[in-house]
PDB file of N, CA and C in Angstrom:
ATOM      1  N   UNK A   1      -6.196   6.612  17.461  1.00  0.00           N
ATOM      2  CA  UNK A   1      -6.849   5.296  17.294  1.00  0.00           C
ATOM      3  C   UNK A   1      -7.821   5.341  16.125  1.00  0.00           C
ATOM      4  N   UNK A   2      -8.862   6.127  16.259  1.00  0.00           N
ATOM      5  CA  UNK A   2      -9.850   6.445  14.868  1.00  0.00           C
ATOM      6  C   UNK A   2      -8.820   6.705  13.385  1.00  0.00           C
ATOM      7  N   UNK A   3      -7.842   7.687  13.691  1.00  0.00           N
ATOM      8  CA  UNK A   3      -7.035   7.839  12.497  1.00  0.00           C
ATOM      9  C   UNK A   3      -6.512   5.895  11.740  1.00  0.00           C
ATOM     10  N   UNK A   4      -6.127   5.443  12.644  1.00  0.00           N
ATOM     11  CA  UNK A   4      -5.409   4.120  12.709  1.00  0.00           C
ATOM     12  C   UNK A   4      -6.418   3.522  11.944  1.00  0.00           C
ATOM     13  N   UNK A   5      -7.599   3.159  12.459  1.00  0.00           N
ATOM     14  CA  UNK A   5      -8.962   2.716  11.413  1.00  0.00           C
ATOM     15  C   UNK A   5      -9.135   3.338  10.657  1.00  0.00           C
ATOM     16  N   UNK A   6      -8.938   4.029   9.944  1.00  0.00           N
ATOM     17  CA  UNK A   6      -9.955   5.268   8.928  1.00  0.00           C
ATOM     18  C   UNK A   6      -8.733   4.170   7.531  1.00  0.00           C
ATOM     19  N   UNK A   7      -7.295   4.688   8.348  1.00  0.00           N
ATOM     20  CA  UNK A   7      -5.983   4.262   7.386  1.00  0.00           C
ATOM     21  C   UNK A   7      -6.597   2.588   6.849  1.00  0.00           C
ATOM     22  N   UNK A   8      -6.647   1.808   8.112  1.00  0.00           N
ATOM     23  CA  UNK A   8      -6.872   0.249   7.491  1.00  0.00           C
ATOM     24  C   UNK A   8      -7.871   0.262   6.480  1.00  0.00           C
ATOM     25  N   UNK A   9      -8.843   0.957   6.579  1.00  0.00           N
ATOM     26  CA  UNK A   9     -10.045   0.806   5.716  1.00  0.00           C
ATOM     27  C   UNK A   9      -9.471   1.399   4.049  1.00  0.00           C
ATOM     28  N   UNK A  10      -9.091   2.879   4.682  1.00  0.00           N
ATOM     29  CA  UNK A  10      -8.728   3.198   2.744  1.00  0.00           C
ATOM     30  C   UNK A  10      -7.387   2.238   2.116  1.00  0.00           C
ATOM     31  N   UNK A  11      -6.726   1.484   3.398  1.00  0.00           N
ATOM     32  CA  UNK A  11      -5.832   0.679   2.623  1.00  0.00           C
ATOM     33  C   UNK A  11      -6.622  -1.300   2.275  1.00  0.00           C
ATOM     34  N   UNK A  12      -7.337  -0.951   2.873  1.00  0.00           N
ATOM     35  CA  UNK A  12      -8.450  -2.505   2.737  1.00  0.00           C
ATOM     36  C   UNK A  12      -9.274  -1.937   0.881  1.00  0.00           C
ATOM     37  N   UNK A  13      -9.847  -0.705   0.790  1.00  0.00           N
ATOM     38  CA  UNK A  13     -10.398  -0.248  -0.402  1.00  0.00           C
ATOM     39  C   UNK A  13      -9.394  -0.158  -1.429  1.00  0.00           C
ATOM     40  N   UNK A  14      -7.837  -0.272  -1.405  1.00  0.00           N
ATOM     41  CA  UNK A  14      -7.057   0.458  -2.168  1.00  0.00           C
ATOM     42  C   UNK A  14      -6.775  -0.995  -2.852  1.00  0.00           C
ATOM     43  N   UNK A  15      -6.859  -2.237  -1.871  1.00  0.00           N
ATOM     44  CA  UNK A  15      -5.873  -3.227  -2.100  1.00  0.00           C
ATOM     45  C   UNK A  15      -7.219  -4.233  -3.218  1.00  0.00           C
ATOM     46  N   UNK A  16      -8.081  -3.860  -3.069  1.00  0.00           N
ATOM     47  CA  UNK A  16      -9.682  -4.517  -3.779  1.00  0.00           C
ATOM     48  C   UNK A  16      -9.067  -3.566  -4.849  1.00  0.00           C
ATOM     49  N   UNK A  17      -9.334  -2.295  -4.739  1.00  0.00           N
ATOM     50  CA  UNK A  17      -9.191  -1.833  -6.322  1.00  0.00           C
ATOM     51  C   UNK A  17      -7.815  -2.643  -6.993  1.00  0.00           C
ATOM     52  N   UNK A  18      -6.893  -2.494  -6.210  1.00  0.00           N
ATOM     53  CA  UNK A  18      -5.463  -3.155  -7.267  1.00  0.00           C
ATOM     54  C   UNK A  18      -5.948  -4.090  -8.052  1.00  0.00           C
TER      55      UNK A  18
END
């Protein structure tokens, strides 16, 4: 579950940088 959040977040940071 924590892994599952950790993922949304560096893919929430990845999709701002694009």
């Amino acid at each position: 579950m924590a892994k599952e959040n950790l993922t949304a977040i560096l893919y929430g940071i990845n999709d701002i940088r694009l």
